[in-house]
Protein backbone atom coordinates (compact mmCIF):
# COMPACT_ATOMS: atom_id res chain seq x y z
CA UNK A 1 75.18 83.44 115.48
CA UNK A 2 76.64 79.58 115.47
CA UNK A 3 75.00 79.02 111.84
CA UNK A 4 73.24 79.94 108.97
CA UNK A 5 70.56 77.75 110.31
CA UNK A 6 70.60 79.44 113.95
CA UNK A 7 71.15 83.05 112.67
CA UNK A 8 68.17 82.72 110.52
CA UNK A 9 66.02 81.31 113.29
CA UNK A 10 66.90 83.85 115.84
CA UNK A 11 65.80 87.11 114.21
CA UNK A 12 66.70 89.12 117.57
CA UNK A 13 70.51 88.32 117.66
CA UNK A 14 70.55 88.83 113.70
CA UNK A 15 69.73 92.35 114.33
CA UNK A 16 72.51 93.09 117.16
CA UNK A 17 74.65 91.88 114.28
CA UNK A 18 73.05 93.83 111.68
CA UNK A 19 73.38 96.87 114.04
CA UNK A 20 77.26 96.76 114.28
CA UNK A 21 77.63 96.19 110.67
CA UNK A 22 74.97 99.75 109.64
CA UNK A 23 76.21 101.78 112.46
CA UNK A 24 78.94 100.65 114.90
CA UNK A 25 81.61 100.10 112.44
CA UNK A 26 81.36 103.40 110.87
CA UNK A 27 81.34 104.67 114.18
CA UNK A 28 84.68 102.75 114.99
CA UNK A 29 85.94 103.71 111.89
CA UNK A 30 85.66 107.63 112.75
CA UNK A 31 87.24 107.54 116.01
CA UNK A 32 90.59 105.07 115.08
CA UNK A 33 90.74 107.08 111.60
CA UNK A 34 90.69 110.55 113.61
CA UNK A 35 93.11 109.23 115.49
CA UNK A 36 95.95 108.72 112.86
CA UNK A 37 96.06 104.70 114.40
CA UNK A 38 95.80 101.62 112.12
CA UNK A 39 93.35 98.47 112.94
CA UNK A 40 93.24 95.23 112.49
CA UNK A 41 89.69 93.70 111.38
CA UNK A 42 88.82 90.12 112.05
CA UNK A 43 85.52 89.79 109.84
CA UNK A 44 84.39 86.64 107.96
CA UNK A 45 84.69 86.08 104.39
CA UNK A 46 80.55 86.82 104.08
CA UNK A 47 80.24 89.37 106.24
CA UNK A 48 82.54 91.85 104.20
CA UNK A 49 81.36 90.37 101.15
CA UNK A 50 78.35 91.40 102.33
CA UNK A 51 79.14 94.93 103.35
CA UNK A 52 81.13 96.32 100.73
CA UNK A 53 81.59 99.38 101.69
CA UNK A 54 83.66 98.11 104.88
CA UNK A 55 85.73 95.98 102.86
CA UNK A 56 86.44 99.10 101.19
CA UNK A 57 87.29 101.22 103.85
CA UNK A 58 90.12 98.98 105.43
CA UNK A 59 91.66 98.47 102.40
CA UNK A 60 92.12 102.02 101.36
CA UNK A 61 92.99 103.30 105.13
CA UNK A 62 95.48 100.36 104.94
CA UNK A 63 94.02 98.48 107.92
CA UNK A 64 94.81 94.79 108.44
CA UNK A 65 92.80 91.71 108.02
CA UNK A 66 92.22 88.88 110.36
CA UNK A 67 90.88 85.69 108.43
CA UNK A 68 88.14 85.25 110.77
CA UNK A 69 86.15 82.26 108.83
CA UNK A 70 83.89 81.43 106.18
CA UNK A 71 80.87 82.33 108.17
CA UNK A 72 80.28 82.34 111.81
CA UNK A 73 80.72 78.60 112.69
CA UNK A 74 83.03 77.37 115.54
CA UNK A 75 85.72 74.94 113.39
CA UNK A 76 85.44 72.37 116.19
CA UNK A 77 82.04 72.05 114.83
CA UNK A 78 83.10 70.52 111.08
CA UNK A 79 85.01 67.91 110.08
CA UNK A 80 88.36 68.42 109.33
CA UNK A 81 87.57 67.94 105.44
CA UNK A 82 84.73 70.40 106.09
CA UNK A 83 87.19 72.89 108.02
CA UNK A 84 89.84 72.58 105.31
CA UNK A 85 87.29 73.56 102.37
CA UNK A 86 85.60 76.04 104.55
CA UNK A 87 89.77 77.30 105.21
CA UNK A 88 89.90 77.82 101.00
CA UNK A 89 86.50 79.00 100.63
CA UNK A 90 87.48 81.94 103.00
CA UNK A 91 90.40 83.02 101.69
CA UNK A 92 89.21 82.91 97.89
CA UNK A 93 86.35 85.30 99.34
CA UNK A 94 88.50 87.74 100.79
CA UNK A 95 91.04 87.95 97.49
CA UNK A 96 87.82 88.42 95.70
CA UNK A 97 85.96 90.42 97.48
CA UNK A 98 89.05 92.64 99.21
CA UNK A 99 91.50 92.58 96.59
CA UNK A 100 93.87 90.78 99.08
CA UNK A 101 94.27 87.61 101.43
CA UNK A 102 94.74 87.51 105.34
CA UNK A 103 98.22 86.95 106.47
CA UNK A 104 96.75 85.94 109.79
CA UNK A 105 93.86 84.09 111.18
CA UNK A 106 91.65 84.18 114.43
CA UNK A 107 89.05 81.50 114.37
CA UNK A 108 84.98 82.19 114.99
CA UNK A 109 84.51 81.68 118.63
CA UNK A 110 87.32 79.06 119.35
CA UNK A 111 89.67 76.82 116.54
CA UNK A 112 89.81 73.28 116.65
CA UNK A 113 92.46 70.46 117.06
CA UNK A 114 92.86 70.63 113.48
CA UNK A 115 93.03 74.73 112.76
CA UNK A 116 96.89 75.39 113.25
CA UNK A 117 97.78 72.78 110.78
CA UNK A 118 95.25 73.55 108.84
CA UNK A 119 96.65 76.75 108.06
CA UNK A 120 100.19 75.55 108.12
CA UNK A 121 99.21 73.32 105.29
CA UNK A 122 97.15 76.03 103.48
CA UNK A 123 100.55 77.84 103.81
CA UNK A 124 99.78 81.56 103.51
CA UNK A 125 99.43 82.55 106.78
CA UNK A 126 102.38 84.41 108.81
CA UNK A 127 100.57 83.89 111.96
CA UNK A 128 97.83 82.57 113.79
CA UNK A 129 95.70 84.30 117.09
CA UNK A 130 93.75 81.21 118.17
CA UNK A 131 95.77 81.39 121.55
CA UNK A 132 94.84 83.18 124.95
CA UNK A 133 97.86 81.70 127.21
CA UNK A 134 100.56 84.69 126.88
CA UNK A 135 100.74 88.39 126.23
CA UNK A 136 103.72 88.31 123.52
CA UNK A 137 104.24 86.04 120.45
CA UNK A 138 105.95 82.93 120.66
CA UNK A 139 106.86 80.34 117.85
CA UNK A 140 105.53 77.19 117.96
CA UNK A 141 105.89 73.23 116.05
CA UNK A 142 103.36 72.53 113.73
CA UNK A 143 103.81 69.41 111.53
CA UNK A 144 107.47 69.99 111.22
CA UNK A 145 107.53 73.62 110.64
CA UNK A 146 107.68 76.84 112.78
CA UNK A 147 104.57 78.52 113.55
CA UNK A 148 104.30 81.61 114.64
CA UNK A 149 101.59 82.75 117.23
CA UNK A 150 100.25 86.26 118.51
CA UNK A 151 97.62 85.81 121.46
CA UNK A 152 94.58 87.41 121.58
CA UNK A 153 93.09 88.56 124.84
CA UNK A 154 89.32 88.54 126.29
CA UNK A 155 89.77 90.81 129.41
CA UNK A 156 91.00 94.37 127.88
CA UNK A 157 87.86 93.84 125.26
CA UNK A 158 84.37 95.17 124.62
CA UNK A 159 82.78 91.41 125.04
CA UNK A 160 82.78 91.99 128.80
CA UNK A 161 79.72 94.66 128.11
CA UNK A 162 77.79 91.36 127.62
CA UNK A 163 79.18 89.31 130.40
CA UNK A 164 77.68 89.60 134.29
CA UNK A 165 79.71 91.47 136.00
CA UNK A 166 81.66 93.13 133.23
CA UNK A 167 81.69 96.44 131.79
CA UNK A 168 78.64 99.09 132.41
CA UNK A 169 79.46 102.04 130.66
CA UNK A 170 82.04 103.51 128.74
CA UNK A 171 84.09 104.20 131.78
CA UNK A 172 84.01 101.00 132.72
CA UNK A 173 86.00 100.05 129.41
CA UNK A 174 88.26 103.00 129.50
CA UNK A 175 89.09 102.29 133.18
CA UNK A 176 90.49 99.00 132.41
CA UNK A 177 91.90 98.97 129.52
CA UNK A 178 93.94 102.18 130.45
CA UNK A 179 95.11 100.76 133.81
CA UNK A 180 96.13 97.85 131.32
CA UNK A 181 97.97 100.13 128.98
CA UNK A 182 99.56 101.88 132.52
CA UNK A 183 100.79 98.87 133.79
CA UNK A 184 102.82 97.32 130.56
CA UNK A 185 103.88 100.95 129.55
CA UNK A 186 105.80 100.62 133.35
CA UNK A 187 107.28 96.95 132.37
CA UNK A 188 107.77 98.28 129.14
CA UNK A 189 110.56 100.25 130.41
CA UNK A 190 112.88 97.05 130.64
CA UNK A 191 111.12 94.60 128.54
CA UNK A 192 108.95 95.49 125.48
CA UNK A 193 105.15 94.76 126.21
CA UNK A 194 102.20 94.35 123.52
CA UNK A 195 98.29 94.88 124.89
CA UNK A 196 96.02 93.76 123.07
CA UNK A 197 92.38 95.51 123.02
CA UNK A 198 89.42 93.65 121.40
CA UNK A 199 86.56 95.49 119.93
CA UNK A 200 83.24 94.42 118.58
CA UNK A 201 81.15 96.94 116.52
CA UNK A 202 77.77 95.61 117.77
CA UNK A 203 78.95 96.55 121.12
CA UNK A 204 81.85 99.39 121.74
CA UNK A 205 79.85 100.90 118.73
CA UNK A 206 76.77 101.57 120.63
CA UNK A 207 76.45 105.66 121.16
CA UNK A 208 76.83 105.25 124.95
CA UNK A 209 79.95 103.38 124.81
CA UNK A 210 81.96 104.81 121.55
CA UNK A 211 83.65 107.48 123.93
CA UNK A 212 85.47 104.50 126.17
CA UNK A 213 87.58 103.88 122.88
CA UNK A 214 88.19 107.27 122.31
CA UNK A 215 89.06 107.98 125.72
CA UNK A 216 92.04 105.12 125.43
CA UNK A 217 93.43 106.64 121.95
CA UNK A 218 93.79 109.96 123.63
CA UNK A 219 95.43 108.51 126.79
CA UNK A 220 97.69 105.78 125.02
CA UNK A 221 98.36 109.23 122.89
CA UNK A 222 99.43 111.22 125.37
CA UNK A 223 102.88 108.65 126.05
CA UNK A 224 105.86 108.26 123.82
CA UNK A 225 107.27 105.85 122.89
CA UNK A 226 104.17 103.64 122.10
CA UNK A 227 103.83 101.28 118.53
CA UNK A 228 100.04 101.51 118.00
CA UNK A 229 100.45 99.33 115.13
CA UNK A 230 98.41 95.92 112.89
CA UNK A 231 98.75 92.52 114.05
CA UNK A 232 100.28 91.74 111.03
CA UNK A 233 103.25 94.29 111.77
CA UNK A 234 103.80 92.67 114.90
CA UNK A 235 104.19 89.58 112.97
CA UNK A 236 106.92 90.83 110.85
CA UNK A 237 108.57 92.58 113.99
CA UNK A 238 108.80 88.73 115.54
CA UNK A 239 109.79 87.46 112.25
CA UNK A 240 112.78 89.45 112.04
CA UNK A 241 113.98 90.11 115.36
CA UNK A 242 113.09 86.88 117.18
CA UNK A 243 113.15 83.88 114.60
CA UNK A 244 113.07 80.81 116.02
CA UNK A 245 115.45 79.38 118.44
């Protein structure tokens, strides 16, 4: 999963990945469409070049993109030459192969030092998600400009079926991450809240686990007064109403 090289040499995890892109996503993509809710997809540039057909269906269900890389390399593993071209090489993929560019960009496994100004320099990026250390958005310096960020999250997300001690069934999943949902929807009743939930279709995809996310959409549902909405809304939301100091 690290490389080209290591992907091709390790047929087993190939397949995991191969699984989520056949069957997962699809059945991802019937549960968040049948729920009327919009998504944001962090794929690299070859994996929906790859897979058409998903490329496809976000675009014309208007669901967002996260750039998500090239391929599957951590950037802390190039040089920052390297990272740059593999920056461009990505985003020419997606315009060609989605008929549009990520506004936003959450790096394969973890950015580098160089990412953020990377894409400040690259210049069409609203936002960035390579940041764990808050649950709202928050503007940051990056060579002289204002850069916006909006965190991502690794406890309310499907990963944890493949940690010890994580999640063991769908339950599990739906436990959490609606306890989650409880707890900012009580904060959110003085100050506006945003929970993220991660997904990965090689793993909330699997039959015995699809209901968890179903579960959540028909308990976040069930309250009003709730923005299911795209990262890159949120992004325009901060934009506007909270520019920089």
């Amino acid at each position: 999963d690290w490389s080209s090289d290591v992907c091709s040499s390790d047929l087993g995890t190939e397949g995991h990945y191969d699984y989520g892109a056949r069957a997962g996503i699809w059945r991802i993509a019937r549960i968040v469409d049948a729920a009327g809710v919009p998504a944001t997809l962090a794929a690299t540039a070859t994996a929906l070049e790859l897979n058409p057909p998903v490329a496809e269906w976000m675009r014309d269900r208007g669901h967002d993109l996260l750039g998500h890389g090239w391929r599957w390399i951590p950037p802390w593993r190039l040089g920052e030459d390297e990272e740059r071209a593999h920056l461009a090489r990505a985003v020419e993929t997606y315009e060609r192969v989605c008929g549009l560019r990520p506004l936003g960009w959450n790096s394969p496994y973890s950015a580098s030092a160089a990412t953020r100004r990377l894409l400040v320099e690259e210049g069409g990026f609203l936002y960035d998600s390579d940041d764990y250390s808050d649950e709202l958005p928050f503007w940051t310096r990056v060579a002289d400009r204002d850069h916006l960020v909006v965190p991502y999250t690794l406890d309310a997300n499907d990963a944890r079926f493949s940690t010890p001690n994580g999640f063991g069934t769908a339950a599990d999943f739906t436990t959490y991450v609606c306890d989650a949902f409880d707890a900012l929807y009580r904060e959110g009743a003085t100050t506006p809240r945003i929970l993220n939930v991660g997904l990965h279709c090689r793993l909330i995809g699997r039959p015995g686990r699809i209901d968890g996310l179903r579960r959540v959409l028909e308990h976040i549902g069930r309250h009003d007064g709730v923005w299911v909405t795209r990262r890159v809304d949120i992004a325009r939301h901060w934009i506007a109403e909270h520019p920089p100091a």
